[in-house]
C-alpha atoms as a PDB file:
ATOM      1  CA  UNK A   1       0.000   0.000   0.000  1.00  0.00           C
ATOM      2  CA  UNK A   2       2.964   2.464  -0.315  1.00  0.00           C
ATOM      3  CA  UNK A   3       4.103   2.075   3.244  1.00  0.00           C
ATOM      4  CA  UNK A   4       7.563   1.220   3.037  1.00  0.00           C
ATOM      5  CA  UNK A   5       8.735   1.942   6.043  1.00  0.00           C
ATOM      6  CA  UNK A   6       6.327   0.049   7.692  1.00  0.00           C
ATOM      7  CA  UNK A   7       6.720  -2.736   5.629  1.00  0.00           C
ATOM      8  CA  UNK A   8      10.500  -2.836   6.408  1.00  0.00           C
ATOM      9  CA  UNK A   9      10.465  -2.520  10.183  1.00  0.00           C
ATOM     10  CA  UNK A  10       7.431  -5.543   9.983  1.00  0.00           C
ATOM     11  CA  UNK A  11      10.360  -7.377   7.802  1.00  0.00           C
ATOM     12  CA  UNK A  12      13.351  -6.875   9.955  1.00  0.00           C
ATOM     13  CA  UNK A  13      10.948  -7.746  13.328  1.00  0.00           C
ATOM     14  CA  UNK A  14       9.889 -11.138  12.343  1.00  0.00           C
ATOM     15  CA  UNK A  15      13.375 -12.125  11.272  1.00  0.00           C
ATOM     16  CA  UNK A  16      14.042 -10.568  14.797  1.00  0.00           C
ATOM     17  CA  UNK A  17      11.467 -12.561  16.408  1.00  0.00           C
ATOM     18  CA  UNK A  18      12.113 -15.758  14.284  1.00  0.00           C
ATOM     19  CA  UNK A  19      15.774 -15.591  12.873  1.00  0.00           C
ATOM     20  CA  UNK A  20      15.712 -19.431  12.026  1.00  0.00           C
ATOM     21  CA  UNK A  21      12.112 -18.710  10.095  1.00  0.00           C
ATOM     22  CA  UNK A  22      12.884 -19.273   6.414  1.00  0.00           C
ATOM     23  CA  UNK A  23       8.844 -17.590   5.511  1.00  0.00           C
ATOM     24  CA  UNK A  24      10.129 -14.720   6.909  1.00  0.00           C
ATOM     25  CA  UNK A  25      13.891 -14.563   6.382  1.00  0.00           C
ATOM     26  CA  UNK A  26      12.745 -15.341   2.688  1.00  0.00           C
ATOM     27  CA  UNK A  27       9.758 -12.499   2.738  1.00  0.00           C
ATOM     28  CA  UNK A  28      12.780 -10.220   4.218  1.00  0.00           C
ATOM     29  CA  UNK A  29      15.118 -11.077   0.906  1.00  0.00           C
ATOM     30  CA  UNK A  30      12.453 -10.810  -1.713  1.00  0.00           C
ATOM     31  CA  UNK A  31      11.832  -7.342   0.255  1.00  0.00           C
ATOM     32  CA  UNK A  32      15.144  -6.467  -0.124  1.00  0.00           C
ATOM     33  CA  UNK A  33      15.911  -7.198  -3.341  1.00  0.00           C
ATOM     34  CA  UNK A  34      12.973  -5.419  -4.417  1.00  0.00           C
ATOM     35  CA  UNK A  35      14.596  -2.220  -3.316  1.00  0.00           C
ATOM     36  CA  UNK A  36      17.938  -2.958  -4.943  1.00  0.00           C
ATOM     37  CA  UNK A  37      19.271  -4.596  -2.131  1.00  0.00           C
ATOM     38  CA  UNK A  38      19.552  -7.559  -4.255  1.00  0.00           C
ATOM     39  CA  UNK A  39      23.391  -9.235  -2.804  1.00  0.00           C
ATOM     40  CA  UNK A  40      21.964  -9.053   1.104  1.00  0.00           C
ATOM     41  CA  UNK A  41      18.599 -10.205  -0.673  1.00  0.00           C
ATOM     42  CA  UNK A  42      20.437 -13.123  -2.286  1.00  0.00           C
ATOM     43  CA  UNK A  43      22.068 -14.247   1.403  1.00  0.00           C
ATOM     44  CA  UNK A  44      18.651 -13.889   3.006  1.00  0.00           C
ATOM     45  CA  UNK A  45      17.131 -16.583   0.507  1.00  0.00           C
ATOM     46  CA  UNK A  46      19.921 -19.224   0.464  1.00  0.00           C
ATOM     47  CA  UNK A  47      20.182 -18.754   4.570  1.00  0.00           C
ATOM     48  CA  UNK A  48      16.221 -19.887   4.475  1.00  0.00           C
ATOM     49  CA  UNK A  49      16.967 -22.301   2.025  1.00  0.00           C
ATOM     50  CA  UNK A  50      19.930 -23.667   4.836  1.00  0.00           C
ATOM     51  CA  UNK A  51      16.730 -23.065   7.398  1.00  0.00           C
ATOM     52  CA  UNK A  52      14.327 -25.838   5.393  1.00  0.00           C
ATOM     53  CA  UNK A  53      12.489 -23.684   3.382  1.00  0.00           C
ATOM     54  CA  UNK A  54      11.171 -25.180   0.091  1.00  0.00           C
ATOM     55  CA  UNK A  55      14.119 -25.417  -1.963  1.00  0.00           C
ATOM     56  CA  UNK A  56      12.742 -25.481  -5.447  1.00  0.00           C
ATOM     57  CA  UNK A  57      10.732 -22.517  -4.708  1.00  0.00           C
ATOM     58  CA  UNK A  58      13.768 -20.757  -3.014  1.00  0.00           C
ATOM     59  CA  UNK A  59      15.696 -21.509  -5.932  1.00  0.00           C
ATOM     60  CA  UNK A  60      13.284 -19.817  -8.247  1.00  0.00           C
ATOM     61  CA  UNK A  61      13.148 -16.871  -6.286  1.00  0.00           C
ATOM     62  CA  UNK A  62      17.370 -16.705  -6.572  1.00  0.00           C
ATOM     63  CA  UNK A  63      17.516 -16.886 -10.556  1.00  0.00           C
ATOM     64  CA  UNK A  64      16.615 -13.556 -11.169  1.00  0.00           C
ATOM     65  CA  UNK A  65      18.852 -12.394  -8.560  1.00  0.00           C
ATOM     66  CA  UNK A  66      21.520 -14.007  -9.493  1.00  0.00           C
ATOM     67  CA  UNK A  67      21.696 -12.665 -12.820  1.00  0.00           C
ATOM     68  CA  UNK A  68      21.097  -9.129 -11.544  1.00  0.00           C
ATOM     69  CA  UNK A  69      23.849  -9.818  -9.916  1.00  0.00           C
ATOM     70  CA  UNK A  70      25.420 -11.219 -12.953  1.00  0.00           C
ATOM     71  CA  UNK A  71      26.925 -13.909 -10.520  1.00  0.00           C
ATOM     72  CA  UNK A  72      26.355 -17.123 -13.042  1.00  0.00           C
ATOM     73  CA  UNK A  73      28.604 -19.325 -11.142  1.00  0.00           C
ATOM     74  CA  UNK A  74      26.326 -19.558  -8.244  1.00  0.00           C
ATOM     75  CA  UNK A  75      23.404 -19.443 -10.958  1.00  0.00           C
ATOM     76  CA  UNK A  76      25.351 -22.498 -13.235  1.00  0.00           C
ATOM     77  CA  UNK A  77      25.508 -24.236  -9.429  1.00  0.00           C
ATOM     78  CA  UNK A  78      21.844 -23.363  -8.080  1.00  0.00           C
ATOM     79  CA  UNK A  79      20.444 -26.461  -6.027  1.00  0.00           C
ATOM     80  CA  UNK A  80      18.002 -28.150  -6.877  1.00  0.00           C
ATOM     81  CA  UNK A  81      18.534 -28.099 -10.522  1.00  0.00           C
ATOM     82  CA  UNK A  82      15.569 -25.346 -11.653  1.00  0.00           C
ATOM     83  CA  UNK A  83      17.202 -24.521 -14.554  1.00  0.00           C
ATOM     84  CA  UNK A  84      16.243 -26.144 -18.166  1.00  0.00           C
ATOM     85  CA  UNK A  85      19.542 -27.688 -20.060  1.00  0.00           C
ATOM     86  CA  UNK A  86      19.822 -24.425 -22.014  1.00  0.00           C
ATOM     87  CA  UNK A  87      19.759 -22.038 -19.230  1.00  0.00           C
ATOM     88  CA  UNK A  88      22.006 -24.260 -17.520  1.00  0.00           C
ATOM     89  CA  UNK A  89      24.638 -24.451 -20.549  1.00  0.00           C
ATOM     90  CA  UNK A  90      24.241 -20.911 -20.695  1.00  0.00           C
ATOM     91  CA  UNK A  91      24.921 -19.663 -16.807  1.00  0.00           C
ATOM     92  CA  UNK A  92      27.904 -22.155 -17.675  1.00  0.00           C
ATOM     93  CA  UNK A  93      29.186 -20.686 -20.353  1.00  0.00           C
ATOM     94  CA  UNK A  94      28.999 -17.379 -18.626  1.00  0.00           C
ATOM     95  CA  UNK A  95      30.804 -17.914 -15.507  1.00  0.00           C
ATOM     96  CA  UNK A  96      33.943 -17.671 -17.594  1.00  0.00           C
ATOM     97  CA  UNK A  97      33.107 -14.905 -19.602  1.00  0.00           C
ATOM     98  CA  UNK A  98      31.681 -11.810 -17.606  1.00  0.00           C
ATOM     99  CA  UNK A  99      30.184  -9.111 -19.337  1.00  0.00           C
ATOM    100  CA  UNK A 100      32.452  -5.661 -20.229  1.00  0.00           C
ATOM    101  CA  UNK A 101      32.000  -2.617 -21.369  1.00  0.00           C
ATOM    102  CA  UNK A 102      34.003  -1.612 -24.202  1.00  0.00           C
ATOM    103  CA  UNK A 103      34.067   2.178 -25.057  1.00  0.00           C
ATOM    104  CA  UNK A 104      36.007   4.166 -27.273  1.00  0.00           C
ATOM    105  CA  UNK A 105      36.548   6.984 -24.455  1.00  0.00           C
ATOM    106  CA  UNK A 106      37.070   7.295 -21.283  1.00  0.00           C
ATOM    107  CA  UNK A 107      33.731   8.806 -20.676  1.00  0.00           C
ATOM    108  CA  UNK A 108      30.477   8.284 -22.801  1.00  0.00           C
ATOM    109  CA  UNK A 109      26.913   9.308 -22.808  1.00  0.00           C
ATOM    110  CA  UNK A 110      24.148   6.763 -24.247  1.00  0.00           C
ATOM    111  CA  UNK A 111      21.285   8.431 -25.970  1.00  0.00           C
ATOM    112  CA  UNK A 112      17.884   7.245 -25.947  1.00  0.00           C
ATOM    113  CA  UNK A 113      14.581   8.439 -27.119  1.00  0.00           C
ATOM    114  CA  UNK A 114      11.799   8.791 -24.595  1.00  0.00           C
ATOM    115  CA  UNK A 115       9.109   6.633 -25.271  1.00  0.00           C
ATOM    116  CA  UNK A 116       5.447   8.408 -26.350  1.00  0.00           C
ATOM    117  CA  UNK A 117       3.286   5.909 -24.800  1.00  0.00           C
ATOM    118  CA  UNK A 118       4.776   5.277 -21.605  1.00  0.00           C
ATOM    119  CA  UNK A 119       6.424   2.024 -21.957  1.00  0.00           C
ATOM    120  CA  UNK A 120       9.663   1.025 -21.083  1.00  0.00           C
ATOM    121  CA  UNK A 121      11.861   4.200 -20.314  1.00  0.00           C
ATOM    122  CA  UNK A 122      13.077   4.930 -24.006  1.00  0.00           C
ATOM    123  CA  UNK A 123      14.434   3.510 -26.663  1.00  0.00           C
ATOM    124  CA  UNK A 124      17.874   2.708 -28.046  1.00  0.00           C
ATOM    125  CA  UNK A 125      19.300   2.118 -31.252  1.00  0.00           C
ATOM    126  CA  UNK A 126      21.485  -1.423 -31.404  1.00  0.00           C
ATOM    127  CA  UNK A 127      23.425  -3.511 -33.176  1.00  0.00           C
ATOM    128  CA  UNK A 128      24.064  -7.582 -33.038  1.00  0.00           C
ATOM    129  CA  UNK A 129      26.439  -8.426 -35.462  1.00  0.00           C
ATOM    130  CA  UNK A 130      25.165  -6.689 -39.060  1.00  0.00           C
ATOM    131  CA  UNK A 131      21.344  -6.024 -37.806  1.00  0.00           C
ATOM    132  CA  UNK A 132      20.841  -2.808 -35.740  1.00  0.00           C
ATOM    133  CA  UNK A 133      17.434  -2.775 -34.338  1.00  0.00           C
ATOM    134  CA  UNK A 134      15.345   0.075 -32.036  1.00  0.00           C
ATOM    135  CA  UNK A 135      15.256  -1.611 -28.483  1.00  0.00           C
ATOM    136  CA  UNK A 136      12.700  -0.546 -25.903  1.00  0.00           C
ATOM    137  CA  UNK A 137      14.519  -0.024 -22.170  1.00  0.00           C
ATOM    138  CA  UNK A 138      12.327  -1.945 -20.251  1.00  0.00           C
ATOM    139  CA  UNK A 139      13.469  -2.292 -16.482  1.00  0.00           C
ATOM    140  CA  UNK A 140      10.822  -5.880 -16.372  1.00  0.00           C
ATOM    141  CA  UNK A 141      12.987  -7.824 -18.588  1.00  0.00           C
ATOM    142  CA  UNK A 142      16.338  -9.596 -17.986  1.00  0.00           C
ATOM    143  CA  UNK A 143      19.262  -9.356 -20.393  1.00  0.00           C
ATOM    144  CA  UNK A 144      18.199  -8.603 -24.049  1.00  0.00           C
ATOM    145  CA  UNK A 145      14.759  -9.740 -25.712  1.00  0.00           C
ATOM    146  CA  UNK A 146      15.018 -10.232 -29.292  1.00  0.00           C
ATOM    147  CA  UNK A 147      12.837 -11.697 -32.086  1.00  0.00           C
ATOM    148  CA  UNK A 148      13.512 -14.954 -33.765  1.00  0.00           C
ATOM    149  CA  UNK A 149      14.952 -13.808 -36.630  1.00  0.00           C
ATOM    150  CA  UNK A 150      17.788 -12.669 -34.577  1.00  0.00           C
ATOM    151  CA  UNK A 151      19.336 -16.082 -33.811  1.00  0.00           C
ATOM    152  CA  UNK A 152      22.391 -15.958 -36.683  1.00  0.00           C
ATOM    153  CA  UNK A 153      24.031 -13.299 -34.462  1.00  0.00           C
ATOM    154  CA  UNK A 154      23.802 -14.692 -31.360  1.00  0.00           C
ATOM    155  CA  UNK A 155      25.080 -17.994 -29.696  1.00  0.00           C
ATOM    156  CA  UNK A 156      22.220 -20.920 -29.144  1.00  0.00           C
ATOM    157  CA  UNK A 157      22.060 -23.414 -26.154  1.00  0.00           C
ATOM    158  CA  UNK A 158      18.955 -24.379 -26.594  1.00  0.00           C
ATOM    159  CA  UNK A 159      15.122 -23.435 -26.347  1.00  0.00           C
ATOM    160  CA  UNK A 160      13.077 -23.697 -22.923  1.00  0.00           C
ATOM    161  CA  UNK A 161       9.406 -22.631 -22.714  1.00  0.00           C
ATOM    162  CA  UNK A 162       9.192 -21.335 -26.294  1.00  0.00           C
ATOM    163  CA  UNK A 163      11.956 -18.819 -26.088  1.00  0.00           C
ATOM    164  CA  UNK A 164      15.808 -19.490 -27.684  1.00  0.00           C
ATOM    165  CA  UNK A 165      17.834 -18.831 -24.849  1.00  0.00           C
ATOM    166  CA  UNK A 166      21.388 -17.624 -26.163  1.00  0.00           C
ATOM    167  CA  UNK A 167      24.330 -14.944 -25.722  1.00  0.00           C
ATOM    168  CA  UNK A 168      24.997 -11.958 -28.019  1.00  0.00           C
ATOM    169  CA  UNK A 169      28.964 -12.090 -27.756  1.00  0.00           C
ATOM    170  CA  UNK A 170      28.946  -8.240 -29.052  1.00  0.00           C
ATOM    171  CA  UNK A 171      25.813  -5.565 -29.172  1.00  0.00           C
ATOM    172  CA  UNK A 172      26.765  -2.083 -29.831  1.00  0.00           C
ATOM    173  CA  UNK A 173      24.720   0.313 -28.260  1.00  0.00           C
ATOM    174  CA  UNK A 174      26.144   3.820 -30.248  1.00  0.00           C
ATOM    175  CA  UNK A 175      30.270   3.965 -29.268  1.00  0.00           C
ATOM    176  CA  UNK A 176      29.514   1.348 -26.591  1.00  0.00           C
ATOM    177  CA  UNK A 177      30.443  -2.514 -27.294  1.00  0.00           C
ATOM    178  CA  UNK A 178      28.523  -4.768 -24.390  1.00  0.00           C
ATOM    179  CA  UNK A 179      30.205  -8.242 -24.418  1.00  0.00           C
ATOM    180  CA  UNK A 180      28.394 -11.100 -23.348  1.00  0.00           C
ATOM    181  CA  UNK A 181      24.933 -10.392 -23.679  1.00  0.00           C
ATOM    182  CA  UNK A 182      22.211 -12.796 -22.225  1.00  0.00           C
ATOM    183  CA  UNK A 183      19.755 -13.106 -25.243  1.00  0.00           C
ATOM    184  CA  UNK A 184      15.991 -14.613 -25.491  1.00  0.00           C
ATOM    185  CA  UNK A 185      14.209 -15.201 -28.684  1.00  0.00           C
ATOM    186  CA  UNK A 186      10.867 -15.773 -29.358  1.00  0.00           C
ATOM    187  CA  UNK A 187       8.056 -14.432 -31.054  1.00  0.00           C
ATOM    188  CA  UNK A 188       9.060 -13.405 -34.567  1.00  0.00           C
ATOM    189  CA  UNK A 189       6.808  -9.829 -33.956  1.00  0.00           C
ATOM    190  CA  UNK A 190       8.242  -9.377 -30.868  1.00  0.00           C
ATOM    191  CA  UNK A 191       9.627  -5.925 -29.867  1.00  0.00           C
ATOM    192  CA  UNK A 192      13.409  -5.895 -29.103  1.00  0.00           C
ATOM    193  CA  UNK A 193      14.104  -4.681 -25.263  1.00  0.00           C
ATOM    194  CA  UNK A 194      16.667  -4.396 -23.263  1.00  0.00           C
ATOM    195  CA  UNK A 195      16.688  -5.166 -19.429  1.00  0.00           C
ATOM    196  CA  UNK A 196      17.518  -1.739 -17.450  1.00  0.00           C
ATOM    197  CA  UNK A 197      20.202  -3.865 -15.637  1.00  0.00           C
ATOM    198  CA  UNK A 198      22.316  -4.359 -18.546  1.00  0.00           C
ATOM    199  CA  UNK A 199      23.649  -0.765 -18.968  1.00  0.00           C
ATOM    200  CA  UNK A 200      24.057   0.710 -15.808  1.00  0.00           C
ATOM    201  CA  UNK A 201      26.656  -1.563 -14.024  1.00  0.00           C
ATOM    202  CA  UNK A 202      29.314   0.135 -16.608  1.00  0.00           C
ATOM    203  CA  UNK A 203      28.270   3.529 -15.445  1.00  0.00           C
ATOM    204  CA  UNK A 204      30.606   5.703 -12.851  1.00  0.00           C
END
């Protein structure tokens, strides 16, 4: 209902009141993470995970954290096995090869154009290999969205729930060159977006 602070202290108290609780060390991490706080929300989770909490769930809850974190060891490791084959190849395949930011200055400004309609916070003109596409900044999604079409550019591991999951080894984003993309493919008619996330850990 918008009252955060209250919210908060009602966190922190039952993990007070219960600190072996994994309902409410987990409610506290989700919380947390919510806010930004996603590391300490990360810890909370796998501590109610070590406290008997339903460890499939938990570990669904961690994915997404994880790779906000961009920490795909612990995501190429997550127990119990969640993950499909692909997005386990993947989270694999990027524990050895972290994103970077490669820029042709020492300091560089990204435009975008604000959106009209109010979705996603702008857009963004890219480029994946030879196709440069408008991509929508949407803070909901996680890595890059693209359509179909898309997949000769990027590296395939597979397909789980109807989407190609894959890595873009290069987008260009104006003077900008973004290694190690995480990539999702689906519907051919599908907007291109890019997950908030992806941009700002290379900013000062």
């Amino acid at each position: 209902e918008g009252q955060l602070a209250s919210a908060e202290s009602a966190y922190y108290a039952a993990v007070r009141a219960h600190p072996r609780d994994p309902v409410a060390r987990a409610a506290l991490g989700r919380y947390l993470a919510a806010r930004g706080g996603v590391k300490a929300g990360a810890v909370l989770v796998e501590e109610a995970q070590f406290f008997g909490g339903d460890s499939a769930a938990l570990a669904r809850v961690l994915i997404p954290m994880y790779e906000r974190l961009r920490d795909y060891r612990s995501l190429a490791d997550l127990k119990p096995n969640v993950l499909s084959t692909a997005e386990r190849r993947r989270a694999a395949f990027l524990a050895n090869r972290p994103s970077e930011a490669r820029l042709r200055d020492s300091v560089v400004l990204l435009s975008y154009r604000p959106n009209g309609d109010g979705r996603g916070l702008g857009t963004v003109v890219i480029r994946i290999g030879r196709t440069e596409l408008p991509a929508m900044i949407d803070p909901r999604v996680s890595g890059l969205i693209v359509p179909s079409g898309v997949r000769k550019d990027v590296r395939v591991f597979g397909g789980h729930g109807g989407k190609t999951i894959a890595v873009a080894d290069t987008i260009r984003i104006g003077p900008v060159a973004f290694t190690h993309v995480p990539v999702a493919g689906g519907n051919p008619a599908e907007a291109v977006r890019i997950g908030l996330h992806v941009i700002p850990p290379h900013s000062p």
